[in-house]
Protein backbone atom coordinates (compact mmCIF):
# COMPACT_ATOMS: atom_id res chain seq x y z
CA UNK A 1 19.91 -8.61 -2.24
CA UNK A 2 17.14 -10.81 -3.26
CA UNK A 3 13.48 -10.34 -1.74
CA UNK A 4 10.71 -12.90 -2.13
CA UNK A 5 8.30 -10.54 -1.35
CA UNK A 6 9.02 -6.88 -1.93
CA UNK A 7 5.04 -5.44 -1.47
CA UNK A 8 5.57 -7.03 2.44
CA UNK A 9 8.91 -5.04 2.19
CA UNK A 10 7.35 -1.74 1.24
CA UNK A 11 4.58 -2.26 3.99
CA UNK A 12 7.03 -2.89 6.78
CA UNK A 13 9.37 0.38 5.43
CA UNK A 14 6.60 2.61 5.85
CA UNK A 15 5.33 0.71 9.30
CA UNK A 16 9.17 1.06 10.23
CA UNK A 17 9.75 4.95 9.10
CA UNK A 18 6.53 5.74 10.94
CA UNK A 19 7.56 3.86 14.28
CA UNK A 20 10.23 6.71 14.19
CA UNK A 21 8.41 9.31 13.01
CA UNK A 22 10.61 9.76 9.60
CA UNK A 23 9.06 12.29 7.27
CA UNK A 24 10.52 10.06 4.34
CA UNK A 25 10.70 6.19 3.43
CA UNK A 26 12.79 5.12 0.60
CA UNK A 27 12.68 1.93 -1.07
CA UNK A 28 13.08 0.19 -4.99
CA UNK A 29 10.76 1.59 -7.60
CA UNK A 30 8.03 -0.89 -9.47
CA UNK A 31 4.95 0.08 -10.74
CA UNK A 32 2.97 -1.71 -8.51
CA UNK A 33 4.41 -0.31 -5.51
CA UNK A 34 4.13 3.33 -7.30
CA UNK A 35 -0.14 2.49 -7.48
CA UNK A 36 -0.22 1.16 -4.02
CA UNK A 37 1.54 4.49 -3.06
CA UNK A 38 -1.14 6.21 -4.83
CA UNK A 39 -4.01 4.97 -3.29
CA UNK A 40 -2.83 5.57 0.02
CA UNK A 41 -2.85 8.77 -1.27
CA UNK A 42 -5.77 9.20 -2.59
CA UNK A 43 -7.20 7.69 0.55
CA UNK A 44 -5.85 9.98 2.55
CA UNK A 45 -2.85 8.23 4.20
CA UNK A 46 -0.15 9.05 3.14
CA UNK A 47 1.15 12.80 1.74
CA UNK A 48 2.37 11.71 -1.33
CA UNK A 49 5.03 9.66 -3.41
CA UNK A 50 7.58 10.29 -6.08
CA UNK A 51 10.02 8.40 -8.05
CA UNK A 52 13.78 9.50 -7.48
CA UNK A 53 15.75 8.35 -10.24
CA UNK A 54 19.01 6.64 -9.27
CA UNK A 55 22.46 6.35 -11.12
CA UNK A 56 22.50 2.26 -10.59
CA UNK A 57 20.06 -0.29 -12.29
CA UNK A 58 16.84 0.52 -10.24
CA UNK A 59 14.61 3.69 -9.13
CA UNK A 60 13.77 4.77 -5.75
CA UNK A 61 10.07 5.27 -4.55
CA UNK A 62 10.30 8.05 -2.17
CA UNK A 63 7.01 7.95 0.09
CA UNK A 64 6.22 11.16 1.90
CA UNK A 65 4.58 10.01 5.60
CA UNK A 66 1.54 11.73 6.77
CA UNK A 67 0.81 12.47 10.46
CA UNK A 68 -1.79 14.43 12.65
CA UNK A 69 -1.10 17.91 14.50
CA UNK A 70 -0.13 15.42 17.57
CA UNK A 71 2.60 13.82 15.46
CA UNK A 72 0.63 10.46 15.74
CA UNK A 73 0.87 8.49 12.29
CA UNK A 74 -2.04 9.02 10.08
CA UNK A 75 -1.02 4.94 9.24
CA UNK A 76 -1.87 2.78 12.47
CA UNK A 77 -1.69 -0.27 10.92
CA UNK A 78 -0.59 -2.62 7.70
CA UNK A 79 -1.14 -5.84 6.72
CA UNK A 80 -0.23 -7.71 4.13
CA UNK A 81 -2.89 -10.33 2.47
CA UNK A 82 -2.36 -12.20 -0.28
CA UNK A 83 1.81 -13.67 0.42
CA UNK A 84 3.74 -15.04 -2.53
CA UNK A 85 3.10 -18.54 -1.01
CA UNK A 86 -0.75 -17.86 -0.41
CA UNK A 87 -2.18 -16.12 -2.88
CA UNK A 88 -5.77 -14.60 -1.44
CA UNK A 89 -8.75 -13.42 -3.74
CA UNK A 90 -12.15 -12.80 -3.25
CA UNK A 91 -14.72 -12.05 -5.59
CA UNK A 92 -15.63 -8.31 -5.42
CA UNK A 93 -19.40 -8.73 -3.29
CA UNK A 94 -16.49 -10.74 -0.82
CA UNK A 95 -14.31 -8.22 -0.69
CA UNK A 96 -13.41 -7.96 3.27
CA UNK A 97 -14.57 -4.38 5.29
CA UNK A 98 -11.31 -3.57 6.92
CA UNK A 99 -12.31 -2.29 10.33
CA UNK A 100 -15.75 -1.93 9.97
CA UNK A 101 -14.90 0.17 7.29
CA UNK A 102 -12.38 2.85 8.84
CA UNK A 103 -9.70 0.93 7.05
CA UNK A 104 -9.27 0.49 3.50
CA UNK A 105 -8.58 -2.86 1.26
CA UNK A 106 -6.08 -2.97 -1.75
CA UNK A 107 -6.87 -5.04 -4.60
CA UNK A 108 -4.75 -5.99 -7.54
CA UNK A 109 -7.54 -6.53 -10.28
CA UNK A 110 -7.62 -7.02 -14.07
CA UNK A 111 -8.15 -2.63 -14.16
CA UNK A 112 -5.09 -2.46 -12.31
CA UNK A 113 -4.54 -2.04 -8.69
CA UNK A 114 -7.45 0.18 -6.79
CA UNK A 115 -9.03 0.07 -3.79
CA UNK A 116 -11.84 -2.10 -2.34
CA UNK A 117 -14.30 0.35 -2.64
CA UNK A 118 -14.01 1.15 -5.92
CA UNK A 119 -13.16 -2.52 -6.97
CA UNK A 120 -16.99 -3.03 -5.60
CA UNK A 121 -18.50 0.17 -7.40
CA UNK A 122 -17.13 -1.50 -10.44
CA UNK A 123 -18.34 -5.07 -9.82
CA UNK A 124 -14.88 -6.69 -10.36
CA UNK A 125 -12.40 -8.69 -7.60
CA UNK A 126 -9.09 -9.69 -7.57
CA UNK A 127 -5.99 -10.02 -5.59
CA UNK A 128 -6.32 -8.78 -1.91
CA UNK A 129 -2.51 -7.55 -1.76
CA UNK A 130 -3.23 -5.71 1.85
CA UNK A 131 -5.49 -4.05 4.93
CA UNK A 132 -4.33 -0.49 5.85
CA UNK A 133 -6.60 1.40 8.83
């Protein structure tokens, strides 16, 4: 199965999984995916991630879904930015407040992929790859 754009994929999984309030989401391992995952942690979204490593010719990226004591998703919404076919950057005093700032802003930048906030602390922009809140 080919996908054109696999970081859309992984957005609609978890938006998907959390729909039906699944404690897990499974879906094909990269690296990028894994640091996305890890910000969401970090952030507060999500519970964690892991990789789960499969007999075929690709990983798993097992993320663990977060939710509050009323079983309402931690995650209310996800949206992906910058599409294979539009590519969206912004200079890092451009970088868009998601929400008035309850939401957070992924950025793919030349340190990696990191948040936003901390793309701003350290002066640099970059790839907006999505809007989580």
């Amino acid at each position: 199965m080919s996908m054109s754009d696999p970081l859309a994929d992984m957005l609609t999984r978890i938006r998907n999984a959390g729909m039906v309030h699944k404690e897990v989401v499974d879906m094909p391992y990269s690296k990028m995916k894994q640091d996305i995952a890890n910000i969401l942690r970090d952030e507060g979204y999500i519970v964690g991630s892991q990789m789960i490593e499969e007999k075929g010719p690709q990983n798993s990226l097992r993320v663990n879904l977060k939710y509050d004591r009323h079983g309402q998703q931690i995650i209310t919404g996800l949206r992906r930015v910058s599409k294979p076919g539009c590519r969206v950057y912004a200079r890092y005093d451009a970088l868009p407040a998601v929400m008035s700032g309850l939401g957070i802003s992924i950025v793919s930048t030349s340190h990696g992929v990191i948040s936003a906030r901390q793309a701003r602390a350290k002066k640099i922009g970059g790839e907006i790859i999505c809007e989580v809140w």
